[in-house]
C-alpha atoms as a PDB file:
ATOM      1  CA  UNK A   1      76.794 110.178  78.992  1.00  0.00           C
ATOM      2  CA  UNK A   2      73.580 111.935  80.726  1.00  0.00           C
ATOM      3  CA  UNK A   3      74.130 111.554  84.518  1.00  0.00           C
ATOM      4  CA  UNK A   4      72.196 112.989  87.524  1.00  0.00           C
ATOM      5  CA  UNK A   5      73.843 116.780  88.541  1.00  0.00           C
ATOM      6  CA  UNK A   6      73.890 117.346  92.380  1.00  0.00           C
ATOM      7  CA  UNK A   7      75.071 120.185  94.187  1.00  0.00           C
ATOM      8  CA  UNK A   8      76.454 118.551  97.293  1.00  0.00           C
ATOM      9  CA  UNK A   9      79.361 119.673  99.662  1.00  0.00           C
ATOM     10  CA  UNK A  10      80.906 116.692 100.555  1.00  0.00           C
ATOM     11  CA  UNK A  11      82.058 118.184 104.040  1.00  0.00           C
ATOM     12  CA  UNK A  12      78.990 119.567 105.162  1.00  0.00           C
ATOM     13  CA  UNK A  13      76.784 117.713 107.635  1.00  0.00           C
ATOM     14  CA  UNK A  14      73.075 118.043 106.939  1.00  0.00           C
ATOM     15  CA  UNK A  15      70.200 116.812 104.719  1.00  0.00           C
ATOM     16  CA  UNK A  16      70.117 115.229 100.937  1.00  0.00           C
ATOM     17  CA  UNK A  17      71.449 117.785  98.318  1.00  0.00           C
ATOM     18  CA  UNK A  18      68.434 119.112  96.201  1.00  0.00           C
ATOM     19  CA  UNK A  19      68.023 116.966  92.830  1.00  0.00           C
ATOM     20  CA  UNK A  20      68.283 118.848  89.654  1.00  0.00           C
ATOM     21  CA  UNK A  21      68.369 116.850  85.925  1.00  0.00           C
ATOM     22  CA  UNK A  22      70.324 117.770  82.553  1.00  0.00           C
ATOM     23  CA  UNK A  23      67.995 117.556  79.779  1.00  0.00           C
ATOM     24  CA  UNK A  24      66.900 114.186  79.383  1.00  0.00           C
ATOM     25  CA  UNK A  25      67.311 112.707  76.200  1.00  0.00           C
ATOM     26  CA  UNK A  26      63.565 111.101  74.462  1.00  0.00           C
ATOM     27  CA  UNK A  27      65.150 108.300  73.202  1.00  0.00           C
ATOM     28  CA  UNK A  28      65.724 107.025  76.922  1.00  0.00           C
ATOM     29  CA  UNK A  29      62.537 108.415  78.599  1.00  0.00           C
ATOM     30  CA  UNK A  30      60.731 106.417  75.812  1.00  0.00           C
ATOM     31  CA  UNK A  31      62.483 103.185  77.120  1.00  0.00           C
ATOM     32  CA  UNK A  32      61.353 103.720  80.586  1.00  0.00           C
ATOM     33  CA  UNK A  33      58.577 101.484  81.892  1.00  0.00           C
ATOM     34  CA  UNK A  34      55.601 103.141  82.978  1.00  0.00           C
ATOM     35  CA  UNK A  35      55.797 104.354  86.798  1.00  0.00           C
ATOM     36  CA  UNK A  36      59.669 104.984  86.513  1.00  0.00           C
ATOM     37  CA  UNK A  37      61.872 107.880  85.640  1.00  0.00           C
ATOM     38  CA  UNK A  38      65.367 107.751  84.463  1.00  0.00           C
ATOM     39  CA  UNK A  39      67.719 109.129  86.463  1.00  0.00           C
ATOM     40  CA  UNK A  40      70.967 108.459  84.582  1.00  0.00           C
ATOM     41  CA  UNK A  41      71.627 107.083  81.180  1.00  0.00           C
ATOM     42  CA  UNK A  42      74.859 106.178  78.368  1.00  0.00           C
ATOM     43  CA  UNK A  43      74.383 105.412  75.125  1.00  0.00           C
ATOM     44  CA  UNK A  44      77.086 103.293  72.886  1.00  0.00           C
ATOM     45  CA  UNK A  45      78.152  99.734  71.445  1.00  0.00           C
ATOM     46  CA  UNK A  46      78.105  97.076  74.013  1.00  0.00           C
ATOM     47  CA  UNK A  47      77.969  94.041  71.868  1.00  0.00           C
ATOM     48  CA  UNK A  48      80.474  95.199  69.063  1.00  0.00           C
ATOM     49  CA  UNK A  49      77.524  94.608  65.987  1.00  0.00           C
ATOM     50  CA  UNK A  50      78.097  99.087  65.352  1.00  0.00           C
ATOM     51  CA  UNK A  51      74.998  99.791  66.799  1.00  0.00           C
ATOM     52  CA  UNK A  52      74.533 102.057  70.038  1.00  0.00           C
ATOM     53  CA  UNK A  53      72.810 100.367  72.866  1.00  0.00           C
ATOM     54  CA  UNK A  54      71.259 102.248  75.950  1.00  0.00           C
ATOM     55  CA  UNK A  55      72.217 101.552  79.591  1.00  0.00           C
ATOM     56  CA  UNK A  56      69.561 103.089  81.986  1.00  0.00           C
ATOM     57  CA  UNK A  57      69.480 104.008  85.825  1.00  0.00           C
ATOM     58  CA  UNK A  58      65.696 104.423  86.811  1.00  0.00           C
ATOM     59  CA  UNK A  59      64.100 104.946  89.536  1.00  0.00           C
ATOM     60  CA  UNK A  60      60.385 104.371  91.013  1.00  0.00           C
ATOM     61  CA  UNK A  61      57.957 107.195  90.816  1.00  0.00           C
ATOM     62  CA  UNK A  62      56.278 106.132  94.239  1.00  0.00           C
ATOM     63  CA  UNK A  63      57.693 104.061  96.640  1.00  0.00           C
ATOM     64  CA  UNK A  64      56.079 100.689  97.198  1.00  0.00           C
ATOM     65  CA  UNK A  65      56.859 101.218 101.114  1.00  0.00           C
ATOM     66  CA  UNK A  66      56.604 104.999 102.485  1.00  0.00           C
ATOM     67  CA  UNK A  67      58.283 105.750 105.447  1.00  0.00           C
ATOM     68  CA  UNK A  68      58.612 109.021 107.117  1.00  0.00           C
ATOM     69  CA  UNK A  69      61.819 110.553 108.815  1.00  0.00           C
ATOM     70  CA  UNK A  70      62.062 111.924 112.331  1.00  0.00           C
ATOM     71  CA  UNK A  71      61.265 115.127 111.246  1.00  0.00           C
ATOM     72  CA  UNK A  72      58.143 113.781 109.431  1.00  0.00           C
ATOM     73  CA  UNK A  73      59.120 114.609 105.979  1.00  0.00           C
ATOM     74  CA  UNK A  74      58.826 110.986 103.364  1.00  0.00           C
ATOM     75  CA  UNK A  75      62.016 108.777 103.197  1.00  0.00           C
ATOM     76  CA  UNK A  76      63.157 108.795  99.293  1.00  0.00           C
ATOM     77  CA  UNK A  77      63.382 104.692  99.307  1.00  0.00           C
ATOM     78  CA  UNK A  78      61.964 104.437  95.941  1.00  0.00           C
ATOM     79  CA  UNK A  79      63.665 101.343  94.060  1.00  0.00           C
ATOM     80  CA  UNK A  80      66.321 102.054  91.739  1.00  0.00           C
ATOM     81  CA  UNK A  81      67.164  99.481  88.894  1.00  0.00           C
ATOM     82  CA  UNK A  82      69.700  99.355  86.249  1.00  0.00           C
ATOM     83  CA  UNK A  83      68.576  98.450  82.805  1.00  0.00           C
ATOM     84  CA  UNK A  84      70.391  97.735  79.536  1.00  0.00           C
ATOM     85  CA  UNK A  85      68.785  97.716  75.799  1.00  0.00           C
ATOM     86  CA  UNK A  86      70.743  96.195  72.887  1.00  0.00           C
ATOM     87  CA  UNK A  87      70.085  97.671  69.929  1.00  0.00           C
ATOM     88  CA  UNK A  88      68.600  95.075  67.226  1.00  0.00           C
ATOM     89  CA  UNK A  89      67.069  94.681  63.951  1.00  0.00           C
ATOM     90  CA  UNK A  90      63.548  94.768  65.955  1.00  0.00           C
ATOM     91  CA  UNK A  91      64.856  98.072  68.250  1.00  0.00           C
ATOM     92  CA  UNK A  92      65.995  98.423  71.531  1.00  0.00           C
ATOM     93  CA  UNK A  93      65.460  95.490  73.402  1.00  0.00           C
ATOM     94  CA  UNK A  94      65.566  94.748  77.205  1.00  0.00           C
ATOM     95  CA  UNK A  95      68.224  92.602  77.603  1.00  0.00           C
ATOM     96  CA  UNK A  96      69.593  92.652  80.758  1.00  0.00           C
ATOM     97  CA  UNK A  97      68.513  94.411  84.683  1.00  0.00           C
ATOM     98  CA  UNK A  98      69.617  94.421  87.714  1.00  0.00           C
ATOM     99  CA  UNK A  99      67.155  95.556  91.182  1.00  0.00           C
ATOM    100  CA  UNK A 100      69.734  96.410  93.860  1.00  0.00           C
ATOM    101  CA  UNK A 101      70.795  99.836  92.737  1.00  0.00           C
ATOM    102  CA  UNK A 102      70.970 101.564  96.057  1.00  0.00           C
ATOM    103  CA  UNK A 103      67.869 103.910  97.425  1.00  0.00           C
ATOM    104  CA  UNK A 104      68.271 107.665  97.626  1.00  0.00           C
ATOM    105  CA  UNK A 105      67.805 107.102 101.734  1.00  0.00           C
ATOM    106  CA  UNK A 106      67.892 104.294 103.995  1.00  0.00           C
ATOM    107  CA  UNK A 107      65.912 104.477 107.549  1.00  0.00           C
ATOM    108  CA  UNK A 108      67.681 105.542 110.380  1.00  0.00           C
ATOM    109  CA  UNK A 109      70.834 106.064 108.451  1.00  0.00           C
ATOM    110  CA  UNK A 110      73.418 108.993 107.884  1.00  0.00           C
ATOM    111  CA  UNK A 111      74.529 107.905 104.140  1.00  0.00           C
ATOM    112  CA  UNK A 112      73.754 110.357 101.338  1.00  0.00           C
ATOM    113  CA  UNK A 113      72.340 108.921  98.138  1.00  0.00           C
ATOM    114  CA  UNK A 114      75.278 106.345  96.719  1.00  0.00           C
ATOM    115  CA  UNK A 115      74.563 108.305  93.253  1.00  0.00           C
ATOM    116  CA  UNK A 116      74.927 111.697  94.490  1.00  0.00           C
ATOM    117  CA  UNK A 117      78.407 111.900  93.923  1.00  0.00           C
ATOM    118  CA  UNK A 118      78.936 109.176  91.920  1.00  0.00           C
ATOM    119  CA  UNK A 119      79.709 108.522  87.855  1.00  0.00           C
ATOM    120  CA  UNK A 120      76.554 106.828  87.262  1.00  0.00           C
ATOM    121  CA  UNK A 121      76.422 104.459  84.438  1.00  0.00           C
ATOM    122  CA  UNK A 122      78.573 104.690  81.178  1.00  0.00           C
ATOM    123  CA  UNK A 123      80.008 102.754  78.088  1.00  0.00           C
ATOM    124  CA  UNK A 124      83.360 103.330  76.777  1.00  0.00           C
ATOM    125  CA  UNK A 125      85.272 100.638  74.353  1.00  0.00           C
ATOM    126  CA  UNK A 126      82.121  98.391  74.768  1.00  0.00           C
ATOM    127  CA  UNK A 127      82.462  98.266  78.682  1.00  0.00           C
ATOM    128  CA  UNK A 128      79.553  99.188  81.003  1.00  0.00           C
ATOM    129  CA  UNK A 129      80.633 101.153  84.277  1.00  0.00           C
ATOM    130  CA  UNK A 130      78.379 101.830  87.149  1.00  0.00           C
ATOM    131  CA  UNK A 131      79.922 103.551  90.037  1.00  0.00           C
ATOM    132  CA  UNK A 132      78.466 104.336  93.486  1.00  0.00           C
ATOM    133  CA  UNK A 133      79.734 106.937  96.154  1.00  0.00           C
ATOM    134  CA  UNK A 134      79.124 106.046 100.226  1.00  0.00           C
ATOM    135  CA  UNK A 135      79.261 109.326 102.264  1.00  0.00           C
ATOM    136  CA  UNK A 136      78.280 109.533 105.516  1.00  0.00           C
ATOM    137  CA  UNK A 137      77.314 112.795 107.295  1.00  0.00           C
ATOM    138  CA  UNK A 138      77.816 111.319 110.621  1.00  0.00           C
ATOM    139  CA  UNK A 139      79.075 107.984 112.264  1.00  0.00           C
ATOM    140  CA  UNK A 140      81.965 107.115 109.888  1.00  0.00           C
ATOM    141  CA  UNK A 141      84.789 108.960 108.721  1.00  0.00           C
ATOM    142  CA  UNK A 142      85.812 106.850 105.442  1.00  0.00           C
ATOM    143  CA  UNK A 143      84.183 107.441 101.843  1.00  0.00           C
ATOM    144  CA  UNK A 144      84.359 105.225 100.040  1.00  0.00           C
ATOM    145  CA  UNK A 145      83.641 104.346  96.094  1.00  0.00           C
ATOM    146  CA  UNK A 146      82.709 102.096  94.256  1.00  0.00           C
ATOM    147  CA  UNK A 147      83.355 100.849  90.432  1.00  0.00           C
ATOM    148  CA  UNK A 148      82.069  98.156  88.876  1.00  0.00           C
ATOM    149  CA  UNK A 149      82.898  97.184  84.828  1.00  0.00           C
ATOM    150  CA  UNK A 150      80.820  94.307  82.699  1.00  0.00           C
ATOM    151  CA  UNK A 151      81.657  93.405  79.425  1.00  0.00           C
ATOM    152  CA  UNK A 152      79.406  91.705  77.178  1.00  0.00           C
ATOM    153  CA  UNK A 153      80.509  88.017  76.656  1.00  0.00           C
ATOM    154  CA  UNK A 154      78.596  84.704  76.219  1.00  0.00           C
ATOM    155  CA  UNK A 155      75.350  86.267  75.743  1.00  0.00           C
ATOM    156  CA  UNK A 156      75.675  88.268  79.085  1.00  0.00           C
ATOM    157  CA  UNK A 157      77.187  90.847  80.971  1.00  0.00           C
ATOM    158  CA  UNK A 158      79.974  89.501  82.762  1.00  0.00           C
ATOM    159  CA  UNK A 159      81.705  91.609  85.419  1.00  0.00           C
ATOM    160  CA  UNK A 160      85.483  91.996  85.041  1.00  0.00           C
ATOM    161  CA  UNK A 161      86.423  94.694  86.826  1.00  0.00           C
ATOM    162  CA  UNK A 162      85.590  95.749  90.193  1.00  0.00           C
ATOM    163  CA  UNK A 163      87.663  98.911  91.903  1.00  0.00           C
ATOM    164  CA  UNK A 164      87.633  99.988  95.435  1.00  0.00           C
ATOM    165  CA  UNK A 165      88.903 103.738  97.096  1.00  0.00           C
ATOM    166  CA  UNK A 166      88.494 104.894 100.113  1.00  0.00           C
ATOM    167  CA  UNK A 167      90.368 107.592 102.567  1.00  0.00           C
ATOM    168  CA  UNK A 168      89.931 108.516 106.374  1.00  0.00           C
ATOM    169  CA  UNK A 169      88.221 112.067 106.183  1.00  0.00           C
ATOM    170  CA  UNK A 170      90.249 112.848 109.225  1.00  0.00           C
ATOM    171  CA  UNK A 171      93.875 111.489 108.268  1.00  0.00           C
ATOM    172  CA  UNK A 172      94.175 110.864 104.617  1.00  0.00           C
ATOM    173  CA  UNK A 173      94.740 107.496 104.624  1.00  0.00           C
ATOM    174  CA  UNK A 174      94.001 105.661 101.424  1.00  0.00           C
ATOM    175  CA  UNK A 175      92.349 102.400 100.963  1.00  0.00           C
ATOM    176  CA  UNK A 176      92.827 101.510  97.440  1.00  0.00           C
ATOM    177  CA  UNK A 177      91.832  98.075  95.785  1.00  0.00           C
ATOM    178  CA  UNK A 178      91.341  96.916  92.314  1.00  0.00           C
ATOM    179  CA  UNK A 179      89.971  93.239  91.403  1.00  0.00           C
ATOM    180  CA  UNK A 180      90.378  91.684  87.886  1.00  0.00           C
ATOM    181  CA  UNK A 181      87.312  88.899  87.676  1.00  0.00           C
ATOM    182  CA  UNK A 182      89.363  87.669  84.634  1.00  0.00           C
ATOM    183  CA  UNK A 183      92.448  87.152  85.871  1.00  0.00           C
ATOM    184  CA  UNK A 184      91.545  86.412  89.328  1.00  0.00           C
ATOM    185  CA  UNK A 185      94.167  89.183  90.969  1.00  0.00           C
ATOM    186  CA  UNK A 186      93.643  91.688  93.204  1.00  0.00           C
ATOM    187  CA  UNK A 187      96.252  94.883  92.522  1.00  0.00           C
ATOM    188  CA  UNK A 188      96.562  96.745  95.713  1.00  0.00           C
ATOM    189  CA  UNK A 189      98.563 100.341  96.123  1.00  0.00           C
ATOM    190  CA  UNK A 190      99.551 100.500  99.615  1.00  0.00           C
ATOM    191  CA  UNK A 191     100.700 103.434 102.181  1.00  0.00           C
ATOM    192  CA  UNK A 192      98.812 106.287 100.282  1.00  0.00           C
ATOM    193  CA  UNK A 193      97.528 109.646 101.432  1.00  0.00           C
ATOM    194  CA  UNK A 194      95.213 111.952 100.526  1.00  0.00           C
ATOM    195  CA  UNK A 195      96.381 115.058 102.229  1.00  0.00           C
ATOM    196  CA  UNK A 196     100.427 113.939 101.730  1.00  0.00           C
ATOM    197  CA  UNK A 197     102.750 112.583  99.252  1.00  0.00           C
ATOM    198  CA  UNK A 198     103.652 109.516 100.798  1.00  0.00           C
ATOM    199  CA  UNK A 199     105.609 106.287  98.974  1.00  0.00           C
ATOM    200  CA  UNK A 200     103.160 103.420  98.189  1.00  0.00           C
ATOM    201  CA  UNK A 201     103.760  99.817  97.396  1.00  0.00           C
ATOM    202  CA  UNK A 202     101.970  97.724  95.110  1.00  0.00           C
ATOM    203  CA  UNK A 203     100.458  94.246  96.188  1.00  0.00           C
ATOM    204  CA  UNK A 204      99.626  91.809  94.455  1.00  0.00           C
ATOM    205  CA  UNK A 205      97.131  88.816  95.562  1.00  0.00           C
ATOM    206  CA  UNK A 206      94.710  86.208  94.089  1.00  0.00           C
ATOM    207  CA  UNK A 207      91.028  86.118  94.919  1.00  0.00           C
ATOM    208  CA  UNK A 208      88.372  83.814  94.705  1.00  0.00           C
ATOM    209  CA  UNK A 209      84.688  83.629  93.751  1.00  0.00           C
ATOM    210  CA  UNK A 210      82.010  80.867  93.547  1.00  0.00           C
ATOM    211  CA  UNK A 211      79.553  82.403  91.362  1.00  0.00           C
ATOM    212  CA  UNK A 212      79.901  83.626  87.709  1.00  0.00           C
ATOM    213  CA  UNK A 213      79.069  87.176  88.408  1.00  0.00           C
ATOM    214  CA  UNK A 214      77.363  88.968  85.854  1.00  0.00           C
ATOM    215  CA  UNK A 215      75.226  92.002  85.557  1.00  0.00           C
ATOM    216  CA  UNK A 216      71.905  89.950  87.026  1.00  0.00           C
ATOM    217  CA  UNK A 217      72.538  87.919  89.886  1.00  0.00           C
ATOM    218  CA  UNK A 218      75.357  90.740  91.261  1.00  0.00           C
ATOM    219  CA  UNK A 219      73.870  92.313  94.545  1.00  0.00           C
ATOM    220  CA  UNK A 220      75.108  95.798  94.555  1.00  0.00           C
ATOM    221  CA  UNK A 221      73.802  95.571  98.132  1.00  0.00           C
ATOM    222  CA  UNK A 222      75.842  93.213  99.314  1.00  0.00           C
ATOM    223  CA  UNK A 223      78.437  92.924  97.107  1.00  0.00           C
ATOM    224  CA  UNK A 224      81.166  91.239  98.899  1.00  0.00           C
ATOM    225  CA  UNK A 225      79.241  88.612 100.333  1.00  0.00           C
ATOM    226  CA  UNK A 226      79.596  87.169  96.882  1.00  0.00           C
ATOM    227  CA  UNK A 227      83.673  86.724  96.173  1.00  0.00           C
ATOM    228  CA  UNK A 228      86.381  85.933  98.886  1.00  0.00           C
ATOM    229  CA  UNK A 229      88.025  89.350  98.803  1.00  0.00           C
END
């Protein structure tokens, strides 16, 4: 996996980290669309045929809506998107994208860039992974993260898993969720701490959805407007 490298403190208050890249491979930069730069990429077999696909995050050279911060300096709110190429007899094919990857900076916000200290995109066992990290440098003490796993089924990438974790900066105290959109339960580990060994207790519950989630109509954005959680 190629992923973004930050050098962030996750206790400090203050500005974005500063953006620095591993070498990016040429295979991937010759996928990208012309006016976008990938930022993270995986490479492996998503649709079990023993050829490696590509899974891309890229992002918008220029922003399609410039804004400037107090300070006067330009918001990063360049569109993100997430794009997947299966690997066929014609070559790597688009095959499947998603728009709501989260900006680097939203206006009049303290959250740091939801990639920053994040996994970015992989494949492992023919399962995509795309996590996303929520830090705020002021106005909320939790952090949470984000995981989300599709698997490639019925001529699209369903999503199957979907993990939440989350602690209070200032106590410990653990939020941790995971959701199974194949079996419909939600495994919950309750009572845990970051900063003390505590005894948990696992939960188990059902949850609902109305929509056939898959890699396309999901709204990173706003994901839990979409299931009953």
């Amino acid at each position: 996996m190629i992923k973004i490298i930050r050098y962030i403190s996750a206790f400090t208050l203050g500005s974005l980290p500063i953006l620095g890249f591993t070498q990016i491979p040429k295979q991937y930069t010759q996928l990208a669309p012309a006016g976008w730069m990938v930022l993270s990429g995986a490479s492996g077999d998503l649709n079990n045929d023993g050829r490696n696909d590509i899974a891309l995050i890229l992002e918008q050279k220029k922003t399609d809506h410039p804004l400037s911060k107090e300070n006067g300096k330009a918001l990063h709110n360049n569109k993100r998107k997430l794009s997947v190429f299966l690997n066929t007899a014609q070559g790597y094919t688009l095959t499947a994208e998603n728009l709501t990857i989260p900006v680097a900076e939203q206006p009049n916000s303290c959250l740091l860039d939801p990639l920053a200290e994040a996994d970015g995109v992989s494949i492992n066992k023919g399962v995509l992974s795309i996590g996303f990290s929520y830090f705020m440098s002021c106005g909320g003490w939790e952090w949470p993260r984000h995981h989300y796993a599709f698997r490639w089924q019925n001529n699209h990438f369903k999503l199957i898993g979907f993990d939440y974790y989350s602690f209070h900066r200032a106590n410990g105290e653990e939020t941790n969720k995971s959701y199974n959109f194949s079996t419909m339960k939600r495994k919950e580990i309750v009572g845990g701490n970051m900063f003390e060994s505590h005894k948990t207790q696992t939960k188990w519950n059902n949850f609902k959805t109305n929509q056939k989630l898959t890699l396309t109509n999901i709204n990173f954005d706003d994901f839990y407007s979409q299931f009953e959680y």
